[in-house]
C-alpha atoms as a PDB file:
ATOM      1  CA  UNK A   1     196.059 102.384  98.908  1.00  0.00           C
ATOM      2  CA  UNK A   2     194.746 103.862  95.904  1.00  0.00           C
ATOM      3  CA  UNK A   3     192.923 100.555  95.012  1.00  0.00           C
ATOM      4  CA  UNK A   4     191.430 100.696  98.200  1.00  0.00           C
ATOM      5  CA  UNK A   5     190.481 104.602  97.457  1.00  0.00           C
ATOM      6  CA  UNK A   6     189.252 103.723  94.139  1.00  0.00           C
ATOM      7  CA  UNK A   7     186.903 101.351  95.354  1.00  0.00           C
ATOM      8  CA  UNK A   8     185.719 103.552  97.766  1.00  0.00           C
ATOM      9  CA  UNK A   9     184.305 105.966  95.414  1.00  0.00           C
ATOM     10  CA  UNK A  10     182.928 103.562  93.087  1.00  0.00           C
ATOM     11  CA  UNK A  11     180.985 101.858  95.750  1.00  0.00           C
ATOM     12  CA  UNK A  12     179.609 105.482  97.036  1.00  0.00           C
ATOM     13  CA  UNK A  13     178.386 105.593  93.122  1.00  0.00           C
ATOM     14  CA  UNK A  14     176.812 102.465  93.771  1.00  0.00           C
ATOM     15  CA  UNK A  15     175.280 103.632  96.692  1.00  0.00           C
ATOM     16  CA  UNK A  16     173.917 107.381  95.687  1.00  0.00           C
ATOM     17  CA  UNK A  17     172.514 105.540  91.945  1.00  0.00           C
ATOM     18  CA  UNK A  18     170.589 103.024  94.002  1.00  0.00           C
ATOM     19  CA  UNK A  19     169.026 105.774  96.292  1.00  0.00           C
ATOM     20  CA  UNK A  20     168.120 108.124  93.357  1.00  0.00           C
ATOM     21  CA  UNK A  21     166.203 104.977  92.083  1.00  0.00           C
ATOM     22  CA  UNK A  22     164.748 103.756  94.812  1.00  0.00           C
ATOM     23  CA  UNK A  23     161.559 105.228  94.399  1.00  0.00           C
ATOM     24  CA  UNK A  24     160.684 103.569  91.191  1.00  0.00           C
ATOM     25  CA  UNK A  25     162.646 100.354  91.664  1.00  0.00           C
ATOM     26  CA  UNK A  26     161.668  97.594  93.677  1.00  0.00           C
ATOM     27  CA  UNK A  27     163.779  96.396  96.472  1.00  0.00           C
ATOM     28  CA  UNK A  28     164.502  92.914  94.904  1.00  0.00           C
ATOM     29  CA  UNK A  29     165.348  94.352  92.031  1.00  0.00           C
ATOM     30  CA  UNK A  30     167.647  96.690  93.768  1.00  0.00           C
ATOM     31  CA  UNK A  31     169.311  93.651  95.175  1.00  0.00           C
ATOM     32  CA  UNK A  32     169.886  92.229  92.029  1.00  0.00           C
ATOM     33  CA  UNK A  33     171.130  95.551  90.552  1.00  0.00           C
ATOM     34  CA  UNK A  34     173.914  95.724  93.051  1.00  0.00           C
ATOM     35  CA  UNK A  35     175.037  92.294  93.320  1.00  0.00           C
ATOM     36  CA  UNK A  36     175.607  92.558  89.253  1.00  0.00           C
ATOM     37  CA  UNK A  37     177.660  96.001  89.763  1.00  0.00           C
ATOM     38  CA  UNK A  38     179.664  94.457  92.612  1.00  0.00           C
ATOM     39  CA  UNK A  39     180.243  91.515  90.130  1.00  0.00           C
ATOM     40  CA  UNK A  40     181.407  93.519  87.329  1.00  0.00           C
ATOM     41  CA  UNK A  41     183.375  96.217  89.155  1.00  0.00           C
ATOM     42  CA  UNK A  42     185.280  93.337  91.715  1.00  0.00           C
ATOM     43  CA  UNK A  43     185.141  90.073  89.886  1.00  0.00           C
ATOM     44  CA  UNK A  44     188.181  88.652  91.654  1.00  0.00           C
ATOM     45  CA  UNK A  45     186.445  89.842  95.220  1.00  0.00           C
ATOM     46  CA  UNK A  46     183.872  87.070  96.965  1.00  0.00           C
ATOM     47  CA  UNK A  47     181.332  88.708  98.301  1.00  0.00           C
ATOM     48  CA  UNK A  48     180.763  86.747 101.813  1.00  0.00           C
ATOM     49  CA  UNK A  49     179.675  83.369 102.556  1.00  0.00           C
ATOM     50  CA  UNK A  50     180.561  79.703 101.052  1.00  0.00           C
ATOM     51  CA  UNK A  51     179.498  77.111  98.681  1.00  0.00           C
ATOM     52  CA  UNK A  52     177.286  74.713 100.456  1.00  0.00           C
ATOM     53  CA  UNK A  53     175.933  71.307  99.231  1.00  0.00           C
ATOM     54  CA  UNK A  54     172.999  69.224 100.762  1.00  0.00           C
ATOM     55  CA  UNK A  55     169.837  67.388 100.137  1.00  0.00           C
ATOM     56  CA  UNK A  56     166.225  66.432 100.475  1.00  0.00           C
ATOM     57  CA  UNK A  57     167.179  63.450 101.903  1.00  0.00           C
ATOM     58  CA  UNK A  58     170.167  60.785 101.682  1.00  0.00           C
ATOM     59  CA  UNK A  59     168.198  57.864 100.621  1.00  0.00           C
ATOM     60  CA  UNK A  60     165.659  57.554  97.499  1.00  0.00           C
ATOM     61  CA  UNK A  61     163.746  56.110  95.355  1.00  0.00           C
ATOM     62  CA  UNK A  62     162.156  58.302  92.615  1.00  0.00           C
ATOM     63  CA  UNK A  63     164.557  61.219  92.807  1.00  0.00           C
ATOM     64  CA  UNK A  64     166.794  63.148  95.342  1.00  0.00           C
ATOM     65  CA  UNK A  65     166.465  67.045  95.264  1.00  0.00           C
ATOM     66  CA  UNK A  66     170.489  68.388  95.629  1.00  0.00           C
ATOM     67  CA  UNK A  67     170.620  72.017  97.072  1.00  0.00           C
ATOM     68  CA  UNK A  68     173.243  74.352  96.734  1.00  0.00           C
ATOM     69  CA  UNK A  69     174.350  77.713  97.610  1.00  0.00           C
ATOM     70  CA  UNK A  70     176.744  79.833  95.097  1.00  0.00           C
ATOM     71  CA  UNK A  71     178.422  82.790  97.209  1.00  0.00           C
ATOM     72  CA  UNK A  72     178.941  84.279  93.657  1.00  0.00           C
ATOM     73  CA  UNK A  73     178.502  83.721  89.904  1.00  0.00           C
ATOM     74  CA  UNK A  74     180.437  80.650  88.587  1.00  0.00           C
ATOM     75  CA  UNK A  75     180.203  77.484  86.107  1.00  0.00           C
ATOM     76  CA  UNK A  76     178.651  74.832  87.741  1.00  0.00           C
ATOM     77  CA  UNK A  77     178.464  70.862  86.626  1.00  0.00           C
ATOM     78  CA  UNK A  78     177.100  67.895  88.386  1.00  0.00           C
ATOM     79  CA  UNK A  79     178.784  64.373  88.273  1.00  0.00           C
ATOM     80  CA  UNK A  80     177.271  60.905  89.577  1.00  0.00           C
ATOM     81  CA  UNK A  81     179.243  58.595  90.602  1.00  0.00           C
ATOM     82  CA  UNK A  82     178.532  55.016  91.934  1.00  0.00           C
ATOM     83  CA  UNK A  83     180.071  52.566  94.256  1.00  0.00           C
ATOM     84  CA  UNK A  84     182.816  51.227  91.880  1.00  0.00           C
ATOM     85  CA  UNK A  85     184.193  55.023  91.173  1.00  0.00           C
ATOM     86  CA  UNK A  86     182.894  54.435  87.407  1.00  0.00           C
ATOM     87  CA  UNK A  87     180.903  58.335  87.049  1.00  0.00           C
ATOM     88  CA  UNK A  88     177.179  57.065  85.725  1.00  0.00           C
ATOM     89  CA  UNK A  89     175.575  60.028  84.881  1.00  0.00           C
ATOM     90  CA  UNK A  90     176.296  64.365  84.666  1.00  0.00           C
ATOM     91  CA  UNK A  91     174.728  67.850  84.316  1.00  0.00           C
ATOM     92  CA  UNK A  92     176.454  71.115  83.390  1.00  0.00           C
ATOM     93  CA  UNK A  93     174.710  74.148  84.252  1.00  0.00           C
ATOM     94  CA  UNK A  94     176.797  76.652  82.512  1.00  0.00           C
ATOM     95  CA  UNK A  95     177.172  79.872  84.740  1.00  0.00           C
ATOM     96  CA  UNK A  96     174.928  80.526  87.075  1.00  0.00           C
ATOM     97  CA  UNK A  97     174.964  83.949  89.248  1.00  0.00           C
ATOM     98  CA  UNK A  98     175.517  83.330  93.175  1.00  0.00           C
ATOM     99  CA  UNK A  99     172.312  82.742  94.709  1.00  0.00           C
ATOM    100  CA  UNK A 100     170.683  79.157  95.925  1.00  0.00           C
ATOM    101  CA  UNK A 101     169.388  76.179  93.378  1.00  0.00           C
ATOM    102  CA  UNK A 102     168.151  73.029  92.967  1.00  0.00           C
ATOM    103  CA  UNK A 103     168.679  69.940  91.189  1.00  0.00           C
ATOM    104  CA  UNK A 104     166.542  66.993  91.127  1.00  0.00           C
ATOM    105  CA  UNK A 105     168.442  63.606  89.881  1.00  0.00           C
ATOM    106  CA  UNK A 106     166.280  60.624  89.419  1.00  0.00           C
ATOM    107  CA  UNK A 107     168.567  57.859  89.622  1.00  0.00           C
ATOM    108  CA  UNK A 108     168.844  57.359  86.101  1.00  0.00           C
ATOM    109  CA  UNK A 109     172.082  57.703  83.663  1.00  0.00           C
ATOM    110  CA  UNK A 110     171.845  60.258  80.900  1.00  0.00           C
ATOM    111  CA  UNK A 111     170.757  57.754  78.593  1.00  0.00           C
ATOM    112  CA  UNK A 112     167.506  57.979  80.991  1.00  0.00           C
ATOM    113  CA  UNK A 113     168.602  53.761  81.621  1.00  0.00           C
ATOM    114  CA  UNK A 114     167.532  53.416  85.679  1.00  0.00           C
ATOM    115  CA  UNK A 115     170.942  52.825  88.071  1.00  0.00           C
ATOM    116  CA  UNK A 116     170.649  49.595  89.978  1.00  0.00           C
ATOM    117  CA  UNK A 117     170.465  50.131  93.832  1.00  0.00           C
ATOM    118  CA  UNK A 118     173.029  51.068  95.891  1.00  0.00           C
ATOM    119  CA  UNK A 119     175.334  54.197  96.766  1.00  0.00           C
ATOM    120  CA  UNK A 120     176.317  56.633  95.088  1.00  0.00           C
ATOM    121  CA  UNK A 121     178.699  60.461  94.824  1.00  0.00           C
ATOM    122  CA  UNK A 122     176.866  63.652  93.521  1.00  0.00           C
ATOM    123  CA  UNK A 123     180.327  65.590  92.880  1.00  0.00           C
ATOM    124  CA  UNK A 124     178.844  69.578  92.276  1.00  0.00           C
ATOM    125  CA  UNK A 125     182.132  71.217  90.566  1.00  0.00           C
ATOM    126  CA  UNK A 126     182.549  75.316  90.371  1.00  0.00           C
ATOM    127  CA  UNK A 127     185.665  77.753  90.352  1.00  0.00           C
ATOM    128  CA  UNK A 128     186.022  77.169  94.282  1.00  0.00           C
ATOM    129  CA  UNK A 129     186.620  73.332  93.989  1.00  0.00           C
ATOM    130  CA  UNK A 130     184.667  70.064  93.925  1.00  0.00           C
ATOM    131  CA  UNK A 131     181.944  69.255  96.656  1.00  0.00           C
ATOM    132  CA  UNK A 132     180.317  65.914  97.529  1.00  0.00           C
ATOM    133  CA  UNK A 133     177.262  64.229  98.950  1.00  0.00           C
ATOM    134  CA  UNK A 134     176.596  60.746  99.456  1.00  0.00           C
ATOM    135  CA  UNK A 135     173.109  59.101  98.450  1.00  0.00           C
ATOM    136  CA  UNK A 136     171.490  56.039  99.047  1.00  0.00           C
ATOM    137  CA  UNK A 137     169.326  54.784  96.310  1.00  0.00           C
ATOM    138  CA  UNK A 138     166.633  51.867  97.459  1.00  0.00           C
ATOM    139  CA  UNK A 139     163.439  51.024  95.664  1.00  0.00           C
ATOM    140  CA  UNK A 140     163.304  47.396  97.040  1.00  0.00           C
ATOM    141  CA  UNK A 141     164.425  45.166  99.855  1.00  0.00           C
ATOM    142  CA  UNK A 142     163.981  42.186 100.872  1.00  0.00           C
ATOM    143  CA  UNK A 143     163.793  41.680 104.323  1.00  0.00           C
ATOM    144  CA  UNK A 144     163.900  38.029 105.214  1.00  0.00           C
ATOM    145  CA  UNK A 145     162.649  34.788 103.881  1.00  0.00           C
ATOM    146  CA  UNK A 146     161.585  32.230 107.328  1.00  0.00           C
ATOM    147  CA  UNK A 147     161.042  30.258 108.593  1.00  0.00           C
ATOM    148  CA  UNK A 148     164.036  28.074 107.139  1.00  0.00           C
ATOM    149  CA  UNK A 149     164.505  25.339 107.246  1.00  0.00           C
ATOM    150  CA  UNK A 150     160.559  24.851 106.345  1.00  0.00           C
ATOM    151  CA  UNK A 151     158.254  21.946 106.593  1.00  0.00           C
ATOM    152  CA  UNK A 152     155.627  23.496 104.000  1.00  0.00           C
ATOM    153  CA  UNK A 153     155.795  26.825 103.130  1.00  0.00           C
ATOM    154  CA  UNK A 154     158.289  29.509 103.599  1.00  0.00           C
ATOM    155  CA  UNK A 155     157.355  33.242 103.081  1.00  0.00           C
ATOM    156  CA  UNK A 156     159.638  35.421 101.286  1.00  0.00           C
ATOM    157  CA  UNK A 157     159.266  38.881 102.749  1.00  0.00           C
ATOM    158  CA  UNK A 158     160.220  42.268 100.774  1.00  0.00           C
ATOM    159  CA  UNK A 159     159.048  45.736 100.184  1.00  0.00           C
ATOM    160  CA  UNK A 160     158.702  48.006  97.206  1.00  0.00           C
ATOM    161  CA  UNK A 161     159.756  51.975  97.291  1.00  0.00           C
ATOM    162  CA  UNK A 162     158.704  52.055  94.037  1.00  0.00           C
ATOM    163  CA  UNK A 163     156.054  50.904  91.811  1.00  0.00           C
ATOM    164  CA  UNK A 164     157.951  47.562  90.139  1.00  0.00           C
ATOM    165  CA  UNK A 165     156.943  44.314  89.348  1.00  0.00           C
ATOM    166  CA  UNK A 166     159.329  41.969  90.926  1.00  0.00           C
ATOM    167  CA  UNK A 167     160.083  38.403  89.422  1.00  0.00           C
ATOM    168  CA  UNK A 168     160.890  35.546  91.388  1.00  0.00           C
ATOM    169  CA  UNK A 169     163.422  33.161  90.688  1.00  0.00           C
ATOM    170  CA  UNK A 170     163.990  29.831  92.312  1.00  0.00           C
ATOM    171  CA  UNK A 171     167.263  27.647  92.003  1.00  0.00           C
ATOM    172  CA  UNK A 172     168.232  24.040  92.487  1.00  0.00           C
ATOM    173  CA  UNK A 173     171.166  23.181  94.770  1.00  0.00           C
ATOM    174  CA  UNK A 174     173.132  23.434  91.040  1.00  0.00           C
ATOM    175  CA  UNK A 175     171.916  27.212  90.986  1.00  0.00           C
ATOM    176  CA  UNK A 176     169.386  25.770  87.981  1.00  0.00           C
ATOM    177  CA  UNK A 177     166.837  27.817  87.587  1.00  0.00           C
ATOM    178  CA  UNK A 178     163.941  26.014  88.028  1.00  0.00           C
ATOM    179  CA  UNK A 179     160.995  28.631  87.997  1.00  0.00           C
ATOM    180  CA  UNK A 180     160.162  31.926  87.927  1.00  0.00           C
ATOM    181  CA  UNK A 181     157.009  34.144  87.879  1.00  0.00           C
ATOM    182  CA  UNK A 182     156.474  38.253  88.481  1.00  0.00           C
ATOM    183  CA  UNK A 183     154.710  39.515  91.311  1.00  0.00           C
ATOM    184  CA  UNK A 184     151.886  42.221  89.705  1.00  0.00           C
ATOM    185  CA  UNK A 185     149.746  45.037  91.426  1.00  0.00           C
ATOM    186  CA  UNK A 186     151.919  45.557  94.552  1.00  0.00           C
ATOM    187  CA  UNK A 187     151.557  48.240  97.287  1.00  0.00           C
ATOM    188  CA  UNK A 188     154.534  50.168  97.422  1.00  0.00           C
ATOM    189  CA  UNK A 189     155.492  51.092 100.959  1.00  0.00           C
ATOM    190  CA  UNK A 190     154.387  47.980 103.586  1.00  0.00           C
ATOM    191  CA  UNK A 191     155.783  44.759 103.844  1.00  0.00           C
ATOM    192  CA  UNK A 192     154.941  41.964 101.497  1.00  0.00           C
ATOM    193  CA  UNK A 193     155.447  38.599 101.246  1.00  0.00           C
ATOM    194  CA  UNK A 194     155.435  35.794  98.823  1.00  0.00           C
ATOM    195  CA  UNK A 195     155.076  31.808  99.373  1.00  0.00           C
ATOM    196  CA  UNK A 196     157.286  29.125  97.894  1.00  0.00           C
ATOM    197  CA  UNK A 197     157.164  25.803  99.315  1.00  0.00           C
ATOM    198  CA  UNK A 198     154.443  23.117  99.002  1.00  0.00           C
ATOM    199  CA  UNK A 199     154.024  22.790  95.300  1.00  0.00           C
ATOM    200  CA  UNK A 200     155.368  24.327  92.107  1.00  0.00           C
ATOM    201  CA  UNK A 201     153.512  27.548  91.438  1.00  0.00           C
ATOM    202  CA  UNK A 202     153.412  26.773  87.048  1.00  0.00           C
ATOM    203  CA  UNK A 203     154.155  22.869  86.847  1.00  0.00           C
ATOM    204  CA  UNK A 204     151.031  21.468  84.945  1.00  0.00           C
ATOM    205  CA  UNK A 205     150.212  18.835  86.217  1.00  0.00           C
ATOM    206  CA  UNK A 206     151.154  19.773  89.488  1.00  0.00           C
ATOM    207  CA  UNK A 207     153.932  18.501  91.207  1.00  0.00           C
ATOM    208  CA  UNK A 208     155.246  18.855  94.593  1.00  0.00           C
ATOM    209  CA  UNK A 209     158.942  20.403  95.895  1.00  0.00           C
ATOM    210  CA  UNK A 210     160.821  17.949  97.044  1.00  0.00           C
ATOM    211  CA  UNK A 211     162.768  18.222 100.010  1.00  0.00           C
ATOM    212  CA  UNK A 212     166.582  19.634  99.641  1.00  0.00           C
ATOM    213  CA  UNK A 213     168.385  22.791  99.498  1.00  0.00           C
ATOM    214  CA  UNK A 214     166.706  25.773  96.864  1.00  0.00           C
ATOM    215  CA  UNK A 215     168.123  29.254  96.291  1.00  0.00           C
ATOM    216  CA  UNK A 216     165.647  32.008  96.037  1.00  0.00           C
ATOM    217  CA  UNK A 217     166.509  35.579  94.253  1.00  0.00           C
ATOM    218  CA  UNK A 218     164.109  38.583  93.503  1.00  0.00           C
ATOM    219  CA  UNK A 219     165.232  41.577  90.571  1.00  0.00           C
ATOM    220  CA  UNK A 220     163.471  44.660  89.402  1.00  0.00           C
ATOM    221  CA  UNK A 221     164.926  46.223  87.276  1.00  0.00           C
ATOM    222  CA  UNK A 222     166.951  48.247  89.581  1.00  0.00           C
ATOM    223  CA  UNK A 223     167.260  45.324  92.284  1.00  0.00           C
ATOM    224  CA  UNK A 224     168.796  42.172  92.056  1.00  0.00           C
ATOM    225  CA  UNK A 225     168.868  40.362  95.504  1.00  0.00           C
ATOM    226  CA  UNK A 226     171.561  38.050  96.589  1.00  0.00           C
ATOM    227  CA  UNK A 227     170.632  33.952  95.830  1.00  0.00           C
ATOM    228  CA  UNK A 228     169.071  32.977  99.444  1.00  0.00           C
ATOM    229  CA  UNK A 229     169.835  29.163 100.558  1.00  0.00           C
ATOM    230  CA  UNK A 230     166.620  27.899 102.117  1.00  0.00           C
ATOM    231  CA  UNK A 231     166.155  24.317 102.825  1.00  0.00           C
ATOM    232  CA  UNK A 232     162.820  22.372 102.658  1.00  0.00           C
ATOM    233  CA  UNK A 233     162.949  19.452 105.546  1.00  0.00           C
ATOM    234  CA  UNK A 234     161.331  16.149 104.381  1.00  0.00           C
END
């Protein structure tokens, strides 16, 4: 009861100090004036609302843009964390007042190394617990790789989300490599396609694939696609 009275009168304090001052303050100002008095007089009391976590979008491939809401002031740290639970990367803010605020990861570690593709956990941590967000990161895909079995040629079909210079890599039925070569100067965005088929792209002199069974496989540095059977008919 005489808590409650006690606040009473220091919030009417509040109140008269911010109307003697509201002719040479301005009203955002104000704002922040009394949310900094209601933090210092009530520290242990949350003044309304809740800590809320969401994003630009859940899949990426330059950066994702995190935003948060803080109902009040707290210490606030980021960690990433990918598919295998293994945390790849952090940030810690410090303290930050309540208010809303942005983080922009770019799908690097903090080594600035670039995180392969795949899912991962932004965990944002503050006095009120730990909150999480799942994000997709994708900067290539490949899409298909027909027709197969193939006669001739067979195209391998992908597209970039980001500007990369994928290598191709072509297996025996051993999984020997037995040539590669990097794609250069390609759009980011549409579909795309590379041959493999008739002859050897680099054999000097040129020689022809012989029919069997080949693995194909395209990496960036963030990608690294699965070794595709395809199988060249006589």
């Amino acid at each position: 009861m005489a808590q409650d009275t006690l606040q009473n009168l220091i919030l009417l304090l509040i109140a008269v100090m911010i109307f003697a001052s509201i002719i040479v303050a301005k009203p955002a100002a104000l704002v922040n004036q009394l949310n900094d008095l209601q933090e210092k007089i009530f520290p242990w009391k949350e003044y309304g609302g809740e800590t809320v976590l969401s994003t630009s979008s859940s899949t990426f491939a330059e950066n994702v843009v995190i935003k948060y809401d803080l109902p009040s002031k707290t210490n606030v740290k980021f960690t990433i964390i990918n598919s295998s639970k293994i945390i790849v990367g952090y940030k810690d803010f410090g303290e930050q007042k309540k208010g809303s605020y942005e983080y922009s990861w770019d799908g690097k570690n903090n080594g600035g190394q670039e995180l392969i593709d795949g899912s991962y956990t932004i965990n944002l941590t503050t006095k009120d617990g730990s909150f999480l967000i799942d994000v997709n990161k994708r900067t290539f895909v490949l899409l298909e790789i027909t027709p197969n079995p193939f006669t001739t040629w067979t195209d391998v079909k992908f597209i970039l989300y980001k500007e990369a210079e994928p290598i191709v890599h072509i297996y025996d039925d051993k999984k020997t490599l037995v040539e590669s070569w990097t794609l250069k100067n390609r759009d980011v965005g549409r579909e795309l396609y590379v041959r493999f088929g008739e002859v050897w792209a680099y054999k000097n002199p040129v020689e022809a694939v012989q029919p069997g069974t080949y693995f194909i496989q395209l990496t960036t540095p963030a990608y690294k696609s699965p070794q595709v059977p395809v199988i060249k008919s006589s």
